[in-house]
C-alpha atoms as a PDB file:
ATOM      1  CA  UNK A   1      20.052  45.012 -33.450  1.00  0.00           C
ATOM      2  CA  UNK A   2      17.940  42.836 -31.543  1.00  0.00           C
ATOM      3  CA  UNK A   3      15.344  45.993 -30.697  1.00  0.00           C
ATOM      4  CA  UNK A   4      15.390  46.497 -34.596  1.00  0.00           C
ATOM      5  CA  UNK A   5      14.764  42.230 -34.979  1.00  0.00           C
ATOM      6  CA  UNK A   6      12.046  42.383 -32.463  1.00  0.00           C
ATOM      7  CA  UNK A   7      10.345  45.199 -33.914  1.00  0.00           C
ATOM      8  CA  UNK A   8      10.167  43.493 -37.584  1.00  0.00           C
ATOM      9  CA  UNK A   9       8.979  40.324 -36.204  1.00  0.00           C
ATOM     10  CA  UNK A  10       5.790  42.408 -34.440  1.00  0.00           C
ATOM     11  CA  UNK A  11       5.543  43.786 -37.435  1.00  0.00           C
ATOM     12  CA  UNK A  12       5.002  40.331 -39.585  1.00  0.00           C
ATOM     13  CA  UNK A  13       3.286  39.336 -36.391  1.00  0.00           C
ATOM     14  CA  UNK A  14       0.722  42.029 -36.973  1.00  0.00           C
ATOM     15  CA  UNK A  15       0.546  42.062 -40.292  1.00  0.00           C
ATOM     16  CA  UNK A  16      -0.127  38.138 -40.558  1.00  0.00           C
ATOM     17  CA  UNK A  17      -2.446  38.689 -38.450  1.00  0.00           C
ATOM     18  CA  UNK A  18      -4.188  41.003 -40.102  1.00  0.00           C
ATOM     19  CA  UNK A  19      -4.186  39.023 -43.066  1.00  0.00           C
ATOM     20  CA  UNK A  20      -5.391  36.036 -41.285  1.00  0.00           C
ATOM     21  CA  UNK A  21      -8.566  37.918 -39.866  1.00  0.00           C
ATOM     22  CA  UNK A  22      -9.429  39.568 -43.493  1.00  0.00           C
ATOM     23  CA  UNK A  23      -9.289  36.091 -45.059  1.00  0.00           C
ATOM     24  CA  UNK A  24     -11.363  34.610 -42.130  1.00  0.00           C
ATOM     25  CA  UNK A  25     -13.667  37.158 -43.010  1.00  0.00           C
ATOM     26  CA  UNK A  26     -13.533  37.205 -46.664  1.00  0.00           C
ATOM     27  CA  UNK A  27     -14.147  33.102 -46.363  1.00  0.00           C
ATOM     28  CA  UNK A  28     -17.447  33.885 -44.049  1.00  0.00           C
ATOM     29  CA  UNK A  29     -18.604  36.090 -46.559  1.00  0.00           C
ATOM     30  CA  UNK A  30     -18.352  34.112 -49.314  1.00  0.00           C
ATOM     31  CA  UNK A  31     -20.405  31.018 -47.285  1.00  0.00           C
ATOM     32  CA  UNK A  32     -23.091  33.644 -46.406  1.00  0.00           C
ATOM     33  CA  UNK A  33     -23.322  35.037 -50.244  1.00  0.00           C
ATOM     34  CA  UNK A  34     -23.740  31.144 -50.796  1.00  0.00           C
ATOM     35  CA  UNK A  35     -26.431  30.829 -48.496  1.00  0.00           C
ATOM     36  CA  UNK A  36     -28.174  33.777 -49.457  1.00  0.00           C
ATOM     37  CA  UNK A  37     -27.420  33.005 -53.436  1.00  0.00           C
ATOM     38  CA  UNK A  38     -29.284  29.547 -52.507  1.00  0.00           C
ATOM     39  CA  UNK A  39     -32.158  31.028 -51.076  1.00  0.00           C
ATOM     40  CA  UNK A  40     -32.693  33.537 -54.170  1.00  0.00           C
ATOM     41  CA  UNK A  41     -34.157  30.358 -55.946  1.00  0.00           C
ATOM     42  CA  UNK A  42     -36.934  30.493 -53.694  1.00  0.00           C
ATOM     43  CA  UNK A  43     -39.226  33.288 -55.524  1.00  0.00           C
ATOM     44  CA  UNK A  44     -41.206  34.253 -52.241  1.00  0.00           C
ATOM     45  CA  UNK A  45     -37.781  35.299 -50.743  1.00  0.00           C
ATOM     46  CA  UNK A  46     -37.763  39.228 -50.568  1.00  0.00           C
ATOM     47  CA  UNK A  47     -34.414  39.608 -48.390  1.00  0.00           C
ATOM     48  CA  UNK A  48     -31.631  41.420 -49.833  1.00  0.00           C
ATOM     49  CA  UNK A  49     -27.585  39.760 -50.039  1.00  0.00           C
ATOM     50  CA  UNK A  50     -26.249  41.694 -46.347  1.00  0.00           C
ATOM     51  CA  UNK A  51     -22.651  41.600 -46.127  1.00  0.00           C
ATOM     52  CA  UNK A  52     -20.931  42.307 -42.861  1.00  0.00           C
ATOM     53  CA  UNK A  53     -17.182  43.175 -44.375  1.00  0.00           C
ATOM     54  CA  UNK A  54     -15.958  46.608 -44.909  1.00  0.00           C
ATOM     55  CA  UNK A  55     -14.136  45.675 -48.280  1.00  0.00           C
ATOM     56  CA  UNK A  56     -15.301  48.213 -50.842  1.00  0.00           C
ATOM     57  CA  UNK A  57     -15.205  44.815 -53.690  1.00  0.00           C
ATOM     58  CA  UNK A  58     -17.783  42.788 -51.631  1.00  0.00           C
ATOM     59  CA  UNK A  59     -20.558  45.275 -50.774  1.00  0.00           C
ATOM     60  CA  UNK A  60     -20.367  46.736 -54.962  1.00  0.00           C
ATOM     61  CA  UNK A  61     -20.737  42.605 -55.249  1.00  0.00           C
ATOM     62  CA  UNK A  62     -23.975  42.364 -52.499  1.00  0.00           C
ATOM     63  CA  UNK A  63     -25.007  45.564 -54.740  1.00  0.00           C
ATOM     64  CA  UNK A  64     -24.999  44.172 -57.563  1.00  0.00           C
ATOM     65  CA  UNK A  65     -26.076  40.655 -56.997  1.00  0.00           C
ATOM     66  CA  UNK A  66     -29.589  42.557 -55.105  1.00  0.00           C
ATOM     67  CA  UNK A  67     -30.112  45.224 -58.160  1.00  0.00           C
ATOM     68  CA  UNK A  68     -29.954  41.824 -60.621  1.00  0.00           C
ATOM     69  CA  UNK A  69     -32.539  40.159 -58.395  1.00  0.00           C
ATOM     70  CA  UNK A  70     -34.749  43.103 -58.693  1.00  0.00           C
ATOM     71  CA  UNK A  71     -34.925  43.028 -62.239  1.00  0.00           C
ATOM     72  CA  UNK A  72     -35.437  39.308 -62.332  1.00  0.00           C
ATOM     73  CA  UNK A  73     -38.356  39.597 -60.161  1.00  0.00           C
ATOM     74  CA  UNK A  74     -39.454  42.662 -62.094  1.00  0.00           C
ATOM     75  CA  UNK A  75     -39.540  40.597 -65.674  1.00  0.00           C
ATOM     76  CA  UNK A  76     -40.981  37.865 -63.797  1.00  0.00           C
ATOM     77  CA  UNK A  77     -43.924  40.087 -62.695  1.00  0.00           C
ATOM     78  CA  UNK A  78     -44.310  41.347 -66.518  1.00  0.00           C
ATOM     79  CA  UNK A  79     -44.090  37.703 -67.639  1.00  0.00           C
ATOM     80  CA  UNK A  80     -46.912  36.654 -65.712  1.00  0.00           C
ATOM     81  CA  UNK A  81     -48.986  39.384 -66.280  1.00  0.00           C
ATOM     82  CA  UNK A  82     -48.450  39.333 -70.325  1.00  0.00           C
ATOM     83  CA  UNK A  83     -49.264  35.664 -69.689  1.00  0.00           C
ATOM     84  CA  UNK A  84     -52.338  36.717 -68.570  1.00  0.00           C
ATOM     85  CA  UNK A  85     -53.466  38.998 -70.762  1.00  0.00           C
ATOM     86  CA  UNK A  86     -52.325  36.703 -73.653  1.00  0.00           C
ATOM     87  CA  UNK A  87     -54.650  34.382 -72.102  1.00  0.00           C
ATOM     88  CA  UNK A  88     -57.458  36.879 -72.003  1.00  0.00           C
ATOM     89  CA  UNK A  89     -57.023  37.639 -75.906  1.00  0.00           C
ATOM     90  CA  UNK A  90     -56.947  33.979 -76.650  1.00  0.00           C
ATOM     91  CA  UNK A  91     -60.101  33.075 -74.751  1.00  0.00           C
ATOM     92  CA  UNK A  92     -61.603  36.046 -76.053  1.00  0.00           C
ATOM     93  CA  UNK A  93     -60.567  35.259 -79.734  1.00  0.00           C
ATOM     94  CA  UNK A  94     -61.274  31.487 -79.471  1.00  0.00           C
ATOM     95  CA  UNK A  95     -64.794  32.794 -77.917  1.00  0.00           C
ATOM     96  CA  UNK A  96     -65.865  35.103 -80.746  1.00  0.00           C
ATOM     97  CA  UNK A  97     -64.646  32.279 -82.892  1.00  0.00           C
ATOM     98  CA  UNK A  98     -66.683  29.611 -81.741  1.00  0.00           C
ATOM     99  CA  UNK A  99     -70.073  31.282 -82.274  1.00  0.00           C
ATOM    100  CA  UNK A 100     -70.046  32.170 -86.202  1.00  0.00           C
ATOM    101  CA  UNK A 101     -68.864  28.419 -86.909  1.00  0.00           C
ATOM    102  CA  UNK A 102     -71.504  27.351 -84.444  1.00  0.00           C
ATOM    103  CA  UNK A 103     -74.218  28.933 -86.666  1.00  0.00           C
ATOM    104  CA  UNK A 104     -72.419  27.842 -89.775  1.00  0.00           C
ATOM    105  CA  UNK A 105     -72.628  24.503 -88.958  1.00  0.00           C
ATOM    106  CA  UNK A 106     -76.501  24.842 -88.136  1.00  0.00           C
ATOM    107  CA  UNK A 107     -76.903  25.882 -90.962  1.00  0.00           C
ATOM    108  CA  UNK A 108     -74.832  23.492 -92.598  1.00  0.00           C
ATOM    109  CA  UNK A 109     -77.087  21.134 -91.309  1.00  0.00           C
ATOM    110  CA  UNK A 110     -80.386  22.470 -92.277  1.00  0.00           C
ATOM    111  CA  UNK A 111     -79.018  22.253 -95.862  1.00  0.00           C
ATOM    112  CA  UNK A 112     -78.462  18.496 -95.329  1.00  0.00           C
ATOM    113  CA  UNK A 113     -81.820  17.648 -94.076  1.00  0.00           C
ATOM    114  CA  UNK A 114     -83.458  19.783 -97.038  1.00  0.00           C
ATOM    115  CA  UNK A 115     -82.308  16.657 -99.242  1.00  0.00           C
ATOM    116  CA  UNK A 116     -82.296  18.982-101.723  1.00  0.00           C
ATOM    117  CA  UNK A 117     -78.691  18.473-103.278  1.00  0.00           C
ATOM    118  CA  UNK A 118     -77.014  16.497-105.530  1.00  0.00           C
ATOM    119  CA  UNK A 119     -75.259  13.297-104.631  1.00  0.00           C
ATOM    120  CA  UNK A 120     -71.737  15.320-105.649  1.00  0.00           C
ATOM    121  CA  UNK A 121     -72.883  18.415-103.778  1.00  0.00           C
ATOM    122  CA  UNK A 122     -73.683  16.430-100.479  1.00  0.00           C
ATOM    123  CA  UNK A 123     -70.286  15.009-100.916  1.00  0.00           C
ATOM    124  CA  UNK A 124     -69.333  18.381-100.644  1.00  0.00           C
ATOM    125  CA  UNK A 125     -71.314  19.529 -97.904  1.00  0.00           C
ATOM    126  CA  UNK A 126     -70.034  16.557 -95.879  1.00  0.00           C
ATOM    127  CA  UNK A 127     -66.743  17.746 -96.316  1.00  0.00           C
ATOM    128  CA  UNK A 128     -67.571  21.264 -95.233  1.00  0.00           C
ATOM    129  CA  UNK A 129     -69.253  19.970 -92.308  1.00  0.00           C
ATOM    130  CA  UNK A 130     -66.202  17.897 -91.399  1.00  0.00           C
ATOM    131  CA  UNK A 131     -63.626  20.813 -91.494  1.00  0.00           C
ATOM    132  CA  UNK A 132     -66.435  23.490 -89.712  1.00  0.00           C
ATOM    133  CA  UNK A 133     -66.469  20.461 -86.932  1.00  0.00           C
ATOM    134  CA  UNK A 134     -63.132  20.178 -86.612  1.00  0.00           C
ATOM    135  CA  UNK A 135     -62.433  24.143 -86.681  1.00  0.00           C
ATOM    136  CA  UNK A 136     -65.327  23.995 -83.972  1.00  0.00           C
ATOM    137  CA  UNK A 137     -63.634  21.249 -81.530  1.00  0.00           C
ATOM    138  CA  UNK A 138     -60.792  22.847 -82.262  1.00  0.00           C
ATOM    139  CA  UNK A 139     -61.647  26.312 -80.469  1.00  0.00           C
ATOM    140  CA  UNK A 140     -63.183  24.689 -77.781  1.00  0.00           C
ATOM    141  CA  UNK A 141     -59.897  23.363 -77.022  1.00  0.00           C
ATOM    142  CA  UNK A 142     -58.063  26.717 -77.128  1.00  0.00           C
ATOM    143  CA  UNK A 143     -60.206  27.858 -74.827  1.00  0.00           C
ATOM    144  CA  UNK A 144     -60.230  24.900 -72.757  1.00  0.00           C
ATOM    145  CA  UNK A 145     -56.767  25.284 -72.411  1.00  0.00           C
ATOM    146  CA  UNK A 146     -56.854  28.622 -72.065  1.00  0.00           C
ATOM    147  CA  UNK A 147     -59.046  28.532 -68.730  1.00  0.00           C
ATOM    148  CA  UNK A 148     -56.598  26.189 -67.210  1.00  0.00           C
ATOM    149  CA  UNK A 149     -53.347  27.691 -67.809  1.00  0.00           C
ATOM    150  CA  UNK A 150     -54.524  30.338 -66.634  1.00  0.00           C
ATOM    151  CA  UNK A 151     -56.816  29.535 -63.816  1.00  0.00           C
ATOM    152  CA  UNK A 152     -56.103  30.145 -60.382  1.00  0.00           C
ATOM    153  CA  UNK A 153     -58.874  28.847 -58.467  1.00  0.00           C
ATOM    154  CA  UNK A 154     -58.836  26.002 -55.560  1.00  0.00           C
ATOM    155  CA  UNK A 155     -59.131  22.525 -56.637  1.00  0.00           C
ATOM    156  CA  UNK A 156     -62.721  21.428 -55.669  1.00  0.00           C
ATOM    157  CA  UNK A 157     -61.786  18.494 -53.825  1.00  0.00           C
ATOM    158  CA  UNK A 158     -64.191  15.633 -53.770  1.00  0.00           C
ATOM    159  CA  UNK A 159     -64.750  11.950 -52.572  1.00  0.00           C
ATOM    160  CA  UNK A 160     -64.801  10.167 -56.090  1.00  0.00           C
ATOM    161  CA  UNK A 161     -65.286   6.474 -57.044  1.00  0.00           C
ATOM    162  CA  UNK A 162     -62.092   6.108 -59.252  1.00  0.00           C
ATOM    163  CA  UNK A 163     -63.072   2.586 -60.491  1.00  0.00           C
ATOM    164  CA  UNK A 164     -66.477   3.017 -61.377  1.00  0.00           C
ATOM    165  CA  UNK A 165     -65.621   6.633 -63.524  1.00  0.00           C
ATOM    166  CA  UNK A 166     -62.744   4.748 -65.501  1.00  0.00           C
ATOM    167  CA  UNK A 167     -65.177   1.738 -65.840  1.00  0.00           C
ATOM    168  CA  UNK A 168     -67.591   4.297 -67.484  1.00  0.00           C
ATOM    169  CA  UNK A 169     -65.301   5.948 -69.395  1.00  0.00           C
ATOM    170  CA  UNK A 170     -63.970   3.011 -70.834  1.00  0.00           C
ATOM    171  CA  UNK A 171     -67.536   1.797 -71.869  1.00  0.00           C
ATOM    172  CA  UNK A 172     -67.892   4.848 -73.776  1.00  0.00           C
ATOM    173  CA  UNK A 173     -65.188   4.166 -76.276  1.00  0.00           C
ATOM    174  CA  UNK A 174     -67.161   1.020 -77.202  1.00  0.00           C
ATOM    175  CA  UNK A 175     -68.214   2.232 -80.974  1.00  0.00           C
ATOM    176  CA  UNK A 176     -64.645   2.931 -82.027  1.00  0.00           C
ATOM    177  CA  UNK A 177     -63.304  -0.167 -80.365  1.00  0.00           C
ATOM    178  CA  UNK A 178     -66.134  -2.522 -82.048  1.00  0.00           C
ATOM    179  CA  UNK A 179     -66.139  -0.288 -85.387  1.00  0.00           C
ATOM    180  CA  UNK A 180     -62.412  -1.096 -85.880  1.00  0.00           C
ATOM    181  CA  UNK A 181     -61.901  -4.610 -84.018  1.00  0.00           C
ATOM    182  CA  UNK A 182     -59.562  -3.633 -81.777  1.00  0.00           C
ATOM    183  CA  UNK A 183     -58.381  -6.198 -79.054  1.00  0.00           C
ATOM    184  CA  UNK A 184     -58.635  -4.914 -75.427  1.00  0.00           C
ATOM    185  CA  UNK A 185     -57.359  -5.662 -71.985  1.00  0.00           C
ATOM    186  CA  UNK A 186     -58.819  -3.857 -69.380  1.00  0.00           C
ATOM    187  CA  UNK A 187     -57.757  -4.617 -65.916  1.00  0.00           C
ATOM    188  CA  UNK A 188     -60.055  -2.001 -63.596  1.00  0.00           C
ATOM    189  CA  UNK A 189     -59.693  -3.120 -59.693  1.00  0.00           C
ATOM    190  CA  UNK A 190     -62.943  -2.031 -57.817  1.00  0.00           C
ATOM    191  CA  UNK A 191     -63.849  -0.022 -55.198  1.00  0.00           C
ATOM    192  CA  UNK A 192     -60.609   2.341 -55.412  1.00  0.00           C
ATOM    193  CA  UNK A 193     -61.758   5.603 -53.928  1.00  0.00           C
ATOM    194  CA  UNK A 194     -59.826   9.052 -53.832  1.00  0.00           C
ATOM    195  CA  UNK A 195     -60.259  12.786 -52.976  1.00  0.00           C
ATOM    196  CA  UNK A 196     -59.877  14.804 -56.569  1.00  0.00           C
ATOM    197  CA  UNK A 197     -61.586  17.338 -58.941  1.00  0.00           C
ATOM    198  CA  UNK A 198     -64.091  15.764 -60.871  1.00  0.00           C
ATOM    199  CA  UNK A 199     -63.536  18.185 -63.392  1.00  0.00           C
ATOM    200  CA  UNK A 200     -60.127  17.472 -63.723  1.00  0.00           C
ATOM    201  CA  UNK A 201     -60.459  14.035 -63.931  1.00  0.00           C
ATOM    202  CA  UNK A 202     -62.718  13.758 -66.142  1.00  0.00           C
ATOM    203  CA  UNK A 203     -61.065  15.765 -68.823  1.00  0.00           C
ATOM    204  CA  UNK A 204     -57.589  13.458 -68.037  1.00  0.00           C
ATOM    205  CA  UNK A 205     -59.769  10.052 -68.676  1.00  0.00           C
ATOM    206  CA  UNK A 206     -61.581  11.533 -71.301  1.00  0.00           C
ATOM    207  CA  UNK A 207     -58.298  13.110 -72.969  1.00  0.00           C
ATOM    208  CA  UNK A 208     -56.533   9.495 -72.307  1.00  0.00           C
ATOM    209  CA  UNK A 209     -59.455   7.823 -74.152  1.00  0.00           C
ATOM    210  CA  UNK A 210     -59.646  10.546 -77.125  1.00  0.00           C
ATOM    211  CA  UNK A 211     -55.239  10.074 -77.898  1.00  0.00           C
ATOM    212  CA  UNK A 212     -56.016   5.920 -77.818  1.00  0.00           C
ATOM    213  CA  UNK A 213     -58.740   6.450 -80.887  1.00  0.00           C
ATOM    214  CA  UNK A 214     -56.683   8.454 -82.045  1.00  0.00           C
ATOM    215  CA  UNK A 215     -53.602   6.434 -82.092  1.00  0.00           C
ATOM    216  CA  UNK A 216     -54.191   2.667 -81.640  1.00  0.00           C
ATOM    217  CA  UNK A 217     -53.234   0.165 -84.341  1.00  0.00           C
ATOM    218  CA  UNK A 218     -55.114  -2.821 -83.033  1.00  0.00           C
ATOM    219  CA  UNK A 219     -54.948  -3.465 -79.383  1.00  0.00           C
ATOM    220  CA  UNK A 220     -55.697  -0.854 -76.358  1.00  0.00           C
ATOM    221  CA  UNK A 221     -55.816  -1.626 -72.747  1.00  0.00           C
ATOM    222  CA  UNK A 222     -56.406   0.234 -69.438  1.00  0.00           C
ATOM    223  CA  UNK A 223     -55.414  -0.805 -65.820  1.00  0.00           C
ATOM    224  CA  UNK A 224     -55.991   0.495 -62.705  1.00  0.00           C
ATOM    225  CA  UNK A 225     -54.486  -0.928 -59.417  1.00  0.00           C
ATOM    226  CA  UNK A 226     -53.702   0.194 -55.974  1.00  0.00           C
ATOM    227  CA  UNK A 227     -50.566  -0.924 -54.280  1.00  0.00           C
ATOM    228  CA  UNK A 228     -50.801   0.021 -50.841  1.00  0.00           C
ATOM    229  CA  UNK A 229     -51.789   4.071 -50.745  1.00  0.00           C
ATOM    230  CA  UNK A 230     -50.242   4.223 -54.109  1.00  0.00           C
ATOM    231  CA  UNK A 231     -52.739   4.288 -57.093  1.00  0.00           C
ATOM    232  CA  UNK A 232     -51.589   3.775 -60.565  1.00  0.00           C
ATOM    233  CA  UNK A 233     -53.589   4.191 -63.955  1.00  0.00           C
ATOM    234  CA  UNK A 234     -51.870   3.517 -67.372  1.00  0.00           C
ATOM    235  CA  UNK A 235     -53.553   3.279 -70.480  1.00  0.00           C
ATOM    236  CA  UNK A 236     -51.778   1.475 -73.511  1.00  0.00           C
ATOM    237  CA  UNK A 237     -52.705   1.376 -76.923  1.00  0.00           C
ATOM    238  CA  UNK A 238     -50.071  -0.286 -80.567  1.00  0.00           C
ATOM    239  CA  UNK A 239     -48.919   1.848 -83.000  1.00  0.00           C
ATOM    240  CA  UNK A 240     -48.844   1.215 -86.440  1.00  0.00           C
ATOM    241  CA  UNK A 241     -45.020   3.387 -86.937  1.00  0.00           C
ATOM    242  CA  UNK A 242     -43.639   3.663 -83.826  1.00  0.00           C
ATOM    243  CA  UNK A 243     -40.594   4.657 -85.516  1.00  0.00           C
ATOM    244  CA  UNK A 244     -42.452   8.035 -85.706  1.00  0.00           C
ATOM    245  CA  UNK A 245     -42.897   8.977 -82.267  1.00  0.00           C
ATOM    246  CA  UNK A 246     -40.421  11.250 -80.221  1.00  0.00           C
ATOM    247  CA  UNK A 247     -41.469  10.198 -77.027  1.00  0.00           C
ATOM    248  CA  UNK A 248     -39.808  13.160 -75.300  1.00  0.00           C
ATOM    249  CA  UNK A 249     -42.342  15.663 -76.884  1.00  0.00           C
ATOM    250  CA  UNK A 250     -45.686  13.731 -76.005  1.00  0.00           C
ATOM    251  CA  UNK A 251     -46.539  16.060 -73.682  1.00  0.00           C
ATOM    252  CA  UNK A 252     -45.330  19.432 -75.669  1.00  0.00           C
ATOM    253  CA  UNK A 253     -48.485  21.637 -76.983  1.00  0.00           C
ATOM    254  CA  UNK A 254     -49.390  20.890 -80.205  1.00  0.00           C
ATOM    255  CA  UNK A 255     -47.081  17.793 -81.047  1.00  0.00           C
ATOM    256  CA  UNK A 256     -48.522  14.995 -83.101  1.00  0.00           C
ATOM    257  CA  UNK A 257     -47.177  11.265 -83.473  1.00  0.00           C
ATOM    258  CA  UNK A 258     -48.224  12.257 -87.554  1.00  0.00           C
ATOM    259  CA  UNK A 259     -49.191  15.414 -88.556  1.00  0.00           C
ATOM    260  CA  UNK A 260     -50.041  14.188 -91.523  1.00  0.00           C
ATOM    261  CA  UNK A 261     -52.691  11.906 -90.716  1.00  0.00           C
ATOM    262  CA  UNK A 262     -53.552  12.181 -87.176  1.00  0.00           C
ATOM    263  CA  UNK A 263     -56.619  14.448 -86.532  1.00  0.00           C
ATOM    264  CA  UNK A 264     -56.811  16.469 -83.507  1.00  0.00           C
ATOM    265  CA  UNK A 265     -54.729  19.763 -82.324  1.00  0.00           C
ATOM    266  CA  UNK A 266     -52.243  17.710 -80.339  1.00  0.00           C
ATOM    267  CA  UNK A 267     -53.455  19.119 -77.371  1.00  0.00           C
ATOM    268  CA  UNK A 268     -54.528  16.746 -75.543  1.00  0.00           C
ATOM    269  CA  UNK A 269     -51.945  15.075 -73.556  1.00  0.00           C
ATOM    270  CA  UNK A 270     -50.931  18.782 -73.324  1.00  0.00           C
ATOM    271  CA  UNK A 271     -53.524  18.969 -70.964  1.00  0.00           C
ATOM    272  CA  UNK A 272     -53.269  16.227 -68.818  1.00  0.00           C
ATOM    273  CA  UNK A 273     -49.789  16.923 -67.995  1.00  0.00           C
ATOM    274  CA  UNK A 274     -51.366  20.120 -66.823  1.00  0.00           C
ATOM    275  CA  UNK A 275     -53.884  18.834 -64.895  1.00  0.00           C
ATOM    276  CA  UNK A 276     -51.424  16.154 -63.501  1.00  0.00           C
ATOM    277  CA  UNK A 277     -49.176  18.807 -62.150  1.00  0.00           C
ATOM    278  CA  UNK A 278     -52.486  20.855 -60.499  1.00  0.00           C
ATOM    279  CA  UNK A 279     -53.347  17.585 -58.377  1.00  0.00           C
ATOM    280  CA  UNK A 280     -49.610  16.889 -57.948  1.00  0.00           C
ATOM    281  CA  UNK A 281     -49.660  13.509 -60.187  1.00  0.00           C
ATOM    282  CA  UNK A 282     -47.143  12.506 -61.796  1.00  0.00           C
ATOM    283  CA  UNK A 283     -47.378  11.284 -65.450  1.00  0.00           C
ATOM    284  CA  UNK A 284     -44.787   9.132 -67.636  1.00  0.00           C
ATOM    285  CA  UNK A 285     -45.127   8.324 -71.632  1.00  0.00           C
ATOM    286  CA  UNK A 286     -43.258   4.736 -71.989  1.00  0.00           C
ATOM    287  CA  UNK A 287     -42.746   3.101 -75.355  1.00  0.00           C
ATOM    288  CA  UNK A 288     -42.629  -0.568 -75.196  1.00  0.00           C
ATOM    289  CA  UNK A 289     -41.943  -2.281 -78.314  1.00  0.00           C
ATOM    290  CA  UNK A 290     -44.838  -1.258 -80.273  1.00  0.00           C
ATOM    291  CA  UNK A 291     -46.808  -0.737 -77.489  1.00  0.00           C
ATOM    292  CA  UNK A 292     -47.371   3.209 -76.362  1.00  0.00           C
ATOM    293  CA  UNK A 293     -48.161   3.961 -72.447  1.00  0.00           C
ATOM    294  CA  UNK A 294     -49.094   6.716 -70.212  1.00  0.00           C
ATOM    295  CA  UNK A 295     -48.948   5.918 -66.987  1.00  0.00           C
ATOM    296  CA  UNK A 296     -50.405   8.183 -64.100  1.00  0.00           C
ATOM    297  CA  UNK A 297     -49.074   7.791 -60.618  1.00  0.00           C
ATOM    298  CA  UNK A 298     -50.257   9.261 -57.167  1.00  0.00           C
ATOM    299  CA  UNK A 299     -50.628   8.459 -53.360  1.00  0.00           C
ATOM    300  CA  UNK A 300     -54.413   8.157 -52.138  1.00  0.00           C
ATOM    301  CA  UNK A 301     -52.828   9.555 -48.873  1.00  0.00           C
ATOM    302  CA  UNK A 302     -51.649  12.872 -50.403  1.00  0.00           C
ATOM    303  CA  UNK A 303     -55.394  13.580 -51.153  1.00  0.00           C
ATOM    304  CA  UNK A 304     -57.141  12.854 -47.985  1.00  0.00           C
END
C-alpha cells in the first residue's frame, strides 16, 4: 500500500511538474509574441514572430500572425505606389489644365484692352476673367500640392533671417489691410535666425498671409518671439461667425470656414500642415473668442 501511495504521489509529482514547465513556457511565449507584436508597428522591421514551444496552437498562431504581416506590408507597398501614380495623373491633369486657361485668359485680356465692348459686355468679360483666374490659381494649387505630397527629395537646408522674411511678408499684405481698414498688431522680434527651406517657408508665410485676407473681420496680427531655442510664430486674425468654424478640420484638404462665401480651394492651411510636418514643426489652430490663431512652434536647435 505504501509502494502503490508512493508511486501516485511521483506520479502527481511528475505530472505537476510537467504542467508547471509548459505554463512557464506558454507564459514566455506569450511575453515574446508581445515583444515581437510591439515591434511590428515599426514598418522597417522585416523579422518574422519565432516561437521556441513545441505546442502545435502557438506556432499555427506565429504562422498566422507573420502571413497577416505580409499582406499588410504588401497593401502598404500598393498603397504607396497607387499614391504615386495618383499623384502623377493629378500633376499631369492639373498641368494640361493650366495651359488652355492660361491662353484663355490672354486672350481674355486682349479683348479688354480692345475697348471695343459694351459697358454690359465688359461686365461680362470681367466676370469671365474672374472665374478663368480663379480656375487658373486653382490648378496651380493642385499641382502645388501635388509636388509636395508626393515629393521625396532632401530639405535644402539654409541659414535664413526669420525676422526680416516675416517682416517682408507682412508688408506685402499692405493693400488688403489699408483697402479694408483693418486694425493690426504685429509684434516681429529681430534678428531671429534659423536653418530651413526657403521654399518651404515661404509658401507657409505666404499661405498664413493668403487664409488672414481671406478670413479676417477687422483686426489681424502676427508675432514672432524666441524663448530660449524655442521659436514661436502665430498669426491671428477676427472672424465675423465664428460660430461657423469646426476648428478640428482647419487643417483637412479642402475645408472652408464658408463655402459659401469664402474664395479659395481650402487648401491652404492644407499645406502648411504639410510642410510643418516635413521640417518637423508643429502647428496648432486655437479659437479665442472671436479671435482665430495658428500658431507654429519649433526649436532653433533641432535645425542647426
Amino acid at each position: 500500500m505504501e509502494i502503490l501511495l508512493g508511486t501516485v504521489c511521483v506520479c502527481l509529482l511528475v505530472i505537476l511538474t510537467v504542467l508547471l514547465w509548459k505554463y512557464i513556457s506558454l507564459k514566455k511565449n506569450i511575453r515574446r509574441f508581445s515583444q515581437e507584436l510591439e515591434k511590428l508597428k515599426d514598418s522597417d522591421y522585416r523579422q518574422p514572430v519565432n516561437v521556441t514551444d513545441f505546442d502545435k496552437d502557438i506556432v499555427k498562431l506565429a504562422v498566422k500572425v507573420n502571413e497577416h504581416t505580409d499582406i499588410q506590408r504588401q497593401l502598404g507597398v500598393e498603397y504607396e505606389e497607387r499614391k504615386k501614380q495618383l499623384g502623377t495623373v493629378i500633376s499631369g491633369i492639373s498641368h494640361d489644365f493650366r495651359t488652355p486657361l492660361t491662353a484663355s485668359l490672354g486672350y481674355l485680356q486682349m479683348i479688354e484692352k480692345s475697348g471695343e465692348l459694351s459697358d454690359k459686355n465688359a461686365e461680362y468679360l470681367g466676370i469671365a476673367m474672374q472665374k478663368n483666374q480663379y480656375l487658373k490659381a486653382l490648378s496651380d494649387e493642385f499641382f502645388e500640392l501635388t509636388k509636395i505630397e508626393n515629393s521625396s527629395d532632401e530639405l535644402q537646408l539654409e541659414e535664413v533671417n526669420l525676422s526680416n522674411l516675416l517682416t517682408e511678408t507682412v508688408l506685402e499684405q499692405h493693400s488688403w489691410i489699408a483697402a479694408r481698414n483693418i486694425a493690426t498688431d504685429f509684434e516681429i522680434s529681430d534678428g531671429i535666425m534659423i536653418q530651413a527651406d526657403v521654399h518651404c517657408l515661404t509658401r507657409i508665410l505666404n499661405n498664413l498671409m493668403s487664409n488672414a485676407q481671406k478670413y479676417t473681420a477687422d483686426s489681424f496680427g502676427v508675432t514672432l518671439k524666441q524663448d530660449g531655442d524655442r521659436v514661436i510664430i502665430c498669426v491671428s486674425n477676427t472672424l465675423a461667425d465664428s460660430t461657423s468654424l469646426d476648428i478640428d478640420k482647419v487643417f483637412d484638404p479642402f475645408y472652408r470656414m464658408d463655402a459659401r462665401t469664402a474664395g479659395g480651394s481650402g487648401l491652404g492651411l492644407y499645406v502648411v500642415k504639410l510642410l510643418c510636418d516635413r521640417l518637423d514643426w508643429t502647428v496648432k489652430a486655437e479659437l479665442n473668442n472671436d479671435y482665430f490663431e495658428i500658431v507654429i512652434r519649433f526649436n532653433k536647435e533641432e535645425l542647426l
